[in-house]
C-alpha atoms as a PDB file:
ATOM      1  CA  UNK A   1      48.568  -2.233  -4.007  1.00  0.00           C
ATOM      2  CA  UNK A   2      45.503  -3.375  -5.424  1.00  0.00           C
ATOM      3  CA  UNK A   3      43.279  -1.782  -1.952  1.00  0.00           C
ATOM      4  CA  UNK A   4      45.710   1.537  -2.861  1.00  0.00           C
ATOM      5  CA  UNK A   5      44.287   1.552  -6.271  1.00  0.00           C
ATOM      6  CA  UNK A   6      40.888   1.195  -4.978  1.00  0.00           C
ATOM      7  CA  UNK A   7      40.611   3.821  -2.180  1.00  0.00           C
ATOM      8  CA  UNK A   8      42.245   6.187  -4.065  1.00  0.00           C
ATOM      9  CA  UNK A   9      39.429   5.984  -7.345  1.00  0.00           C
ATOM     10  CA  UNK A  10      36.630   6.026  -4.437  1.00  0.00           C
ATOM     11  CA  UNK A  11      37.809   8.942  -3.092  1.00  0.00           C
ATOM     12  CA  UNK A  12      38.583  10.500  -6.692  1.00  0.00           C
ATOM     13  CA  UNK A  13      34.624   9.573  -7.850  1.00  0.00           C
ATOM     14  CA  UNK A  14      33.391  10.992  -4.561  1.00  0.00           C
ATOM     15  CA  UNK A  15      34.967  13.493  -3.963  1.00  0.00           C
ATOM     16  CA  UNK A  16      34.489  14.731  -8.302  1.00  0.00           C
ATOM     17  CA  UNK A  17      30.959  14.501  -8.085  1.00  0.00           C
ATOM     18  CA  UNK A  18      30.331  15.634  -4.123  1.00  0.00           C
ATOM     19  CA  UNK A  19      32.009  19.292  -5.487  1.00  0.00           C
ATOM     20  CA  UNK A  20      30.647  19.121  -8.728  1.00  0.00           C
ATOM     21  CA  UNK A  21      34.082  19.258 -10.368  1.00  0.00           C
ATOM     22  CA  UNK A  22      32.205  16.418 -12.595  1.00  0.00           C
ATOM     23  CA  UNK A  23      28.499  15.070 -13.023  1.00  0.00           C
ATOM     24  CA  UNK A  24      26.732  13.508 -10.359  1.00  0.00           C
ATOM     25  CA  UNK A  25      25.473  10.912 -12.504  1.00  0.00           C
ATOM     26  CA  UNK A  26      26.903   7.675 -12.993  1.00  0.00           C
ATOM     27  CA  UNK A  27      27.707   5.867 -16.503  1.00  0.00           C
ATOM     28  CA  UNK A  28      24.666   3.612 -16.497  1.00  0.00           C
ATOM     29  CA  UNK A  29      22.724   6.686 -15.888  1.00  0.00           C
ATOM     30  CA  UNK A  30      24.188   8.728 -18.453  1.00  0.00           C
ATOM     31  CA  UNK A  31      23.754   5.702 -20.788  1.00  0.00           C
ATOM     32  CA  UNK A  32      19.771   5.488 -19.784  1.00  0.00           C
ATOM     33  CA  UNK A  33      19.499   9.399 -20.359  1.00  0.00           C
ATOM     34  CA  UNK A  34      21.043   9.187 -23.849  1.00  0.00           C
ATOM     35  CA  UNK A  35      19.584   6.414 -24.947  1.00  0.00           C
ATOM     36  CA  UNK A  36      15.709   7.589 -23.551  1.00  0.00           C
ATOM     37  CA  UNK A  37      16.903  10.914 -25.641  1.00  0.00           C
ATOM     38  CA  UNK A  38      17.733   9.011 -28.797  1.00  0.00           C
ATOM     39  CA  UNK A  39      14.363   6.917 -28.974  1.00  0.00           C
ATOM     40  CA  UNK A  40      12.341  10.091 -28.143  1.00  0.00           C
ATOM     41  CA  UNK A  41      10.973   8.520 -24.815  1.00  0.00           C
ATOM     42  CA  UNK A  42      12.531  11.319 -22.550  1.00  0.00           C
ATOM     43  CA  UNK A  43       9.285  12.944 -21.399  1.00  0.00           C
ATOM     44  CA  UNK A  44      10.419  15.149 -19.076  1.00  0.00           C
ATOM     45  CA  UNK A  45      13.859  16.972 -20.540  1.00  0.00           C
ATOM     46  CA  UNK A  46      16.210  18.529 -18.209  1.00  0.00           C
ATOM     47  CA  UNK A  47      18.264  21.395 -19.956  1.00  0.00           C
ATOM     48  CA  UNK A  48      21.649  20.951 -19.541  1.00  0.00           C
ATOM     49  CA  UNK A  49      24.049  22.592 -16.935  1.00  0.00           C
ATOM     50  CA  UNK A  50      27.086  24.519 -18.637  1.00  0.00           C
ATOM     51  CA  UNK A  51      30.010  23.274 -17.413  1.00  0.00           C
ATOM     52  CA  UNK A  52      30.894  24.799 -14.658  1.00  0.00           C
ATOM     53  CA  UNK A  53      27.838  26.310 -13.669  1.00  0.00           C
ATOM     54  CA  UNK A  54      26.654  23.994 -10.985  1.00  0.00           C
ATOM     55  CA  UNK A  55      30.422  24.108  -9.526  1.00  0.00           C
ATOM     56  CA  UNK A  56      30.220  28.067  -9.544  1.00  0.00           C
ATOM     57  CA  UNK A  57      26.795  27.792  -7.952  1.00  0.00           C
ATOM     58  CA  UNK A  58      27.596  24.792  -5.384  1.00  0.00           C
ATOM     59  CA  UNK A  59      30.443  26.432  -3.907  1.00  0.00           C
ATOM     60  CA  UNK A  60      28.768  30.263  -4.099  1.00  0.00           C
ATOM     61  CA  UNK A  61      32.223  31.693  -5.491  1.00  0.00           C
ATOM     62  CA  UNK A  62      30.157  34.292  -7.479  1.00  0.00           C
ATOM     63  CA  UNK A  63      28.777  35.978  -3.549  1.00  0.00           C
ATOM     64  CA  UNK A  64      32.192  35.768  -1.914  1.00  0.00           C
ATOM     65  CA  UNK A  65      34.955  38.457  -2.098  1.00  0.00           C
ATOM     66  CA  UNK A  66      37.265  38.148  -4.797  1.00  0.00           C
ATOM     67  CA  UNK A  67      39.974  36.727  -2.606  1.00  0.00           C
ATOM     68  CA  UNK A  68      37.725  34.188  -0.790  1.00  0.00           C
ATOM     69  CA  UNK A  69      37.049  33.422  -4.172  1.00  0.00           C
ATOM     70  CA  UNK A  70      40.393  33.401  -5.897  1.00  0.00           C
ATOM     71  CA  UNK A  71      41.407  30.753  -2.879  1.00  0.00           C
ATOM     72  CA  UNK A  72      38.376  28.450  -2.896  1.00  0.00           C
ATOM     73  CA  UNK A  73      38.738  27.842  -6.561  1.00  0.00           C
ATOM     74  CA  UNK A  74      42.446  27.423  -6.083  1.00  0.00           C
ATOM     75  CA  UNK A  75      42.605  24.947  -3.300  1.00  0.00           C
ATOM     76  CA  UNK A  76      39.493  23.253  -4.914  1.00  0.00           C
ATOM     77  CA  UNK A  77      41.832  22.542  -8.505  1.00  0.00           C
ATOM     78  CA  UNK A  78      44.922  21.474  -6.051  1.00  0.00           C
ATOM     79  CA  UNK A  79      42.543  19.050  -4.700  1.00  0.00           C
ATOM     80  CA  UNK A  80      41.305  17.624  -7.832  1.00  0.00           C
ATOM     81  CA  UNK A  81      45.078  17.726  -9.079  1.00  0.00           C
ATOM     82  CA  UNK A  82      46.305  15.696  -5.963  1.00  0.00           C
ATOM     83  CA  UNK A  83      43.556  12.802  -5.987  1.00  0.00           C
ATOM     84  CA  UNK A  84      44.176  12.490  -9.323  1.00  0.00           C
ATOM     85  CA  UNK A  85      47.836  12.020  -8.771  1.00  0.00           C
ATOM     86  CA  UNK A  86      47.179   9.593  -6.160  1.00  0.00           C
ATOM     87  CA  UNK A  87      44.857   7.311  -8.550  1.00  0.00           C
ATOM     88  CA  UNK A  88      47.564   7.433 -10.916  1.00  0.00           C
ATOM     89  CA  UNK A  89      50.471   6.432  -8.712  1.00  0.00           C
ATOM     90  CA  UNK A  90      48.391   4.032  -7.126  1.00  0.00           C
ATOM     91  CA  UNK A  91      47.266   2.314 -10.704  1.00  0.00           C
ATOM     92  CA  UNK A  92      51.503   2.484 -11.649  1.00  0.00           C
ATOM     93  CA  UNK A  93      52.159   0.816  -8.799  1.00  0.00           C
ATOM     94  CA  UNK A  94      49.902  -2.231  -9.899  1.00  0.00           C
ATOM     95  CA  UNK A  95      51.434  -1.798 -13.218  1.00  0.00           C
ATOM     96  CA  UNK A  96      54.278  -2.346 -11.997  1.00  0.00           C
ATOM     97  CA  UNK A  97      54.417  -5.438  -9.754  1.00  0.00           C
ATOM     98  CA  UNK A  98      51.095  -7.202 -11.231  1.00  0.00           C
ATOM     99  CA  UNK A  99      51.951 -11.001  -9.645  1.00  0.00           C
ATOM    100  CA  UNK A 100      49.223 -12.433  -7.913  1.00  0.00           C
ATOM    101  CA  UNK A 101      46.382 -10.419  -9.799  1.00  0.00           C
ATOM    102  CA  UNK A 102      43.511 -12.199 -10.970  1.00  0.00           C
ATOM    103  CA  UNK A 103      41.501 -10.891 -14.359  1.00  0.00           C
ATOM    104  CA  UNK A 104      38.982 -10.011 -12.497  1.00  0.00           C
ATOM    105  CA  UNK A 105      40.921  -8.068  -9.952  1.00  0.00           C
ATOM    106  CA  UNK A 106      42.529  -6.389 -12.816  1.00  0.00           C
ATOM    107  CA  UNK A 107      39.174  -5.912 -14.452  1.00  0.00           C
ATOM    108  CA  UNK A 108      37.695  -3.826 -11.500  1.00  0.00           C
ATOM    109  CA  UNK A 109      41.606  -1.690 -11.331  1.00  0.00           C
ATOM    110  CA  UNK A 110      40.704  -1.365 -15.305  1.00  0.00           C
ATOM    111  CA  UNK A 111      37.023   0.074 -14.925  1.00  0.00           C
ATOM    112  CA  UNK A 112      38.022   2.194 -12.078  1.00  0.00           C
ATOM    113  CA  UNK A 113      41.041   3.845 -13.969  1.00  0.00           C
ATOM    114  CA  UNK A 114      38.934   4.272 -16.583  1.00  0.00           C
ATOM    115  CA  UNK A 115      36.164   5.923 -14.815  1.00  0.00           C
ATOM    116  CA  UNK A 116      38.727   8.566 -13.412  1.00  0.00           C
ATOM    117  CA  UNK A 117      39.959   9.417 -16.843  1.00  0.00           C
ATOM    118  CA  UNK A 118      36.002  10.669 -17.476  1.00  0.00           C
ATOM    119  CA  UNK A 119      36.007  12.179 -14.414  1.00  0.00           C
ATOM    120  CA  UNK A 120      39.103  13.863 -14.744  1.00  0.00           C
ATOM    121  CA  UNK A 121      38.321  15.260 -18.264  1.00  0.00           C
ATOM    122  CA  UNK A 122      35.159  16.501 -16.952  1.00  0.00           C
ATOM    123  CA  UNK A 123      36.695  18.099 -14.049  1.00  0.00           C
ATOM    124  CA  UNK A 124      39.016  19.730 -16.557  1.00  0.00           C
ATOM    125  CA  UNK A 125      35.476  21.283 -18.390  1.00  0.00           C
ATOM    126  CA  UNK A 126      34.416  22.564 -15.264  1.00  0.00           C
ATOM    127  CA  UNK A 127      37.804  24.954 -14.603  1.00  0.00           C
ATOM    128  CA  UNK A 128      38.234  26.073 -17.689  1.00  0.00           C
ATOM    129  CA  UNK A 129      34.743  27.260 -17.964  1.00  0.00           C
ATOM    130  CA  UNK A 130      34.575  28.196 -14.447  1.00  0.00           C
ATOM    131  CA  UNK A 131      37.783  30.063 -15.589  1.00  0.00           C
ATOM    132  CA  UNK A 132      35.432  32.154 -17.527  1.00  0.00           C
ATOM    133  CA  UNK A 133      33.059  32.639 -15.467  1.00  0.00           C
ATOM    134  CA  UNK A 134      34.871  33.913 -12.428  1.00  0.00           C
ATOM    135  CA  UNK A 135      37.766  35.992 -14.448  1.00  0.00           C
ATOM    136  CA  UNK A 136      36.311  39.411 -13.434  1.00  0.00           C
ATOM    137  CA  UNK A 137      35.935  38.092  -9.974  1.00  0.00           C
ATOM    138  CA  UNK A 138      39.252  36.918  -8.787  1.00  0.00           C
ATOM    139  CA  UNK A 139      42.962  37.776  -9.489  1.00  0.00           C
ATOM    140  CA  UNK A 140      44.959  37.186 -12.580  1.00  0.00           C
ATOM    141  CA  UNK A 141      47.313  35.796 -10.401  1.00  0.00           C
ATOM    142  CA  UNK A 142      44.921  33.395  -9.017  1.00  0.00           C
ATOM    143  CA  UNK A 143      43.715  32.587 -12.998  1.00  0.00           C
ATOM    144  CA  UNK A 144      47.250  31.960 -13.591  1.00  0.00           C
ATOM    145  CA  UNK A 145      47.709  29.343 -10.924  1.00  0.00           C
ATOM    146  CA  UNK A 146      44.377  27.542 -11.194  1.00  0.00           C
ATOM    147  CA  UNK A 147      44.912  27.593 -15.378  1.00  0.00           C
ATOM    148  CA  UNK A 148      49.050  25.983 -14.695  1.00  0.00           C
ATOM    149  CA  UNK A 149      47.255  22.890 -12.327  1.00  0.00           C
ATOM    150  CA  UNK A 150      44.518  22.817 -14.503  1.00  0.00           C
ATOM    151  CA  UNK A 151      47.099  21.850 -17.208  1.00  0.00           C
ATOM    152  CA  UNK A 152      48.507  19.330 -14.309  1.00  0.00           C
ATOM    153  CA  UNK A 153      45.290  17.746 -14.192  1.00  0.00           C
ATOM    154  CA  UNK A 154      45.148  17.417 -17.836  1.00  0.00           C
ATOM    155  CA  UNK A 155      48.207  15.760 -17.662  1.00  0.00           C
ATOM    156  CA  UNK A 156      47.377  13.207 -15.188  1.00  0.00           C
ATOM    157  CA  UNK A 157      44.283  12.791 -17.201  1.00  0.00           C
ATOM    158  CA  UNK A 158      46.766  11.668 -20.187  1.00  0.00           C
ATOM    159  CA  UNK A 159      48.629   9.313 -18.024  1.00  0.00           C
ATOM    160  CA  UNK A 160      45.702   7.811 -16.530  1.00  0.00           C
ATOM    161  CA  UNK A 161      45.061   6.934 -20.126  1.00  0.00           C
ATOM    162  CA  UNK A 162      48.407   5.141 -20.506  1.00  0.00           C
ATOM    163  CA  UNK A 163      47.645   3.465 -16.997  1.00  0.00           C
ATOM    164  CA  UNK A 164      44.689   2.043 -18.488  1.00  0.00           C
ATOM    165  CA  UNK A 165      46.462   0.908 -21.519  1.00  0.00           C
ATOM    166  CA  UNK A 166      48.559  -1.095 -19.356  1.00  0.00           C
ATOM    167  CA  UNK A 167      46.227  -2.566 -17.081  1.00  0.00           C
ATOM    168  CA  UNK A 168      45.029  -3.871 -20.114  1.00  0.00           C
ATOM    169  CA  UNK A 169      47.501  -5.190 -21.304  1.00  0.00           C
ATOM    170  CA  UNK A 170      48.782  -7.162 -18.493  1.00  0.00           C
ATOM    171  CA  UNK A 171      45.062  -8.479 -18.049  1.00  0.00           C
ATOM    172  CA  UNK A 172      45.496  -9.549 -21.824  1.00  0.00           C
ATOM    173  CA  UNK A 173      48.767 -11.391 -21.030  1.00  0.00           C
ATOM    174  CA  UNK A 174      46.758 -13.415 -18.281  1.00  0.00           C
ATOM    175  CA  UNK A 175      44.757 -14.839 -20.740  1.00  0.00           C
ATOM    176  CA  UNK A 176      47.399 -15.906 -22.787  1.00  0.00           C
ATOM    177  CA  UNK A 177      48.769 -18.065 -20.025  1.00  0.00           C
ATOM    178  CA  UNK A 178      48.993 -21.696 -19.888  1.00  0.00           C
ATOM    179  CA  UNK A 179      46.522 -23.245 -17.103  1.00  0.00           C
ATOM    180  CA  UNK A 180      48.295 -24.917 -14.606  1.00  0.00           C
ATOM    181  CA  UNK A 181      48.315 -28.658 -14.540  1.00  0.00           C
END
């Protein structure tokens, strides 16, 4: 279950950041670029992407046709919705039958949950502002369907959160029990 849990956030994380559905930099990065920003020793600033931008520019949706479009951007969100699903089934089943785990074990399951939920909120940044961006371009039915999974991925986002919470917890009750003698 544990292995489940794991290939399914590796494939969340690279898959996110390979299709710039999220940033390509990790948390310790992020961390180093706001703290360099913060004590003023960022010498050489990088303005910010909008959301959604590099997406939009990665996978050229603005040159393509309006239906090539309206489909990339489609089956891109039903991706993102699907790996997301996976993570969180995956992390329920560990909630579920958690014998055997270690802290440790459960500390790694915790981290990687809780890296998806970031991921996941990000991704849902990037559609709704690629949303935006490409609402001239492709169909409303097409905005429609990628706005109703994009609300799906929200979702999953939420219960990610609550899969956390209870990885947590269980890693808490491990501590609490008696060493065996």
């Amino acid at each position: 279950m544990q292995a489940q849990l794991l290939d399914a956030a590796r494939a969340l994380e690279t898959t996110y950041r390979d299709n710039a559905w999220a940033g390509t930099s990790g948390p310790m990065d992020a961390a180093r670029g706001w703290m360099d920003r913060l004590t003023g020793q960022n010498d050489n600033p990088v303005a910010a992407v909008p959301a959604g931008q590099a997406y939009v520019e990665q996978r050229q949706l603005l040159v393509m046709d309006a239906g090539q479009a309206g489909e990339a951007f489609t089956a891109d969100v039903e991706q993102a919705v699907m790996l997301a699903r996976q993570l969180d089934q995956a992390a329920r089943a560990v909630t579920l039958q958690p014998m055997g785990f270690n802290r440790a074990a459960l500390t790694r399951d915790l981290n990687d949950v809780e890296t998806a939920i970031g991921l996941t909120r990000e991704a849902v940044d990037t559609f709704d502002a690629s949303v935006v961006m490409l609402s001239e371009l492709v169909s409303e039915a097409d905005i429609a369907h990628v706005n109703s999974r994009r609300d799906q991925l929200a979702f999953l986002s939420e219960s990610l959160r609550d899969r956390a919470d209870e990885l947590a917890r269980i890693r808490r009750d491990l501590r609490n029990l008696p060493p065996f003698s």
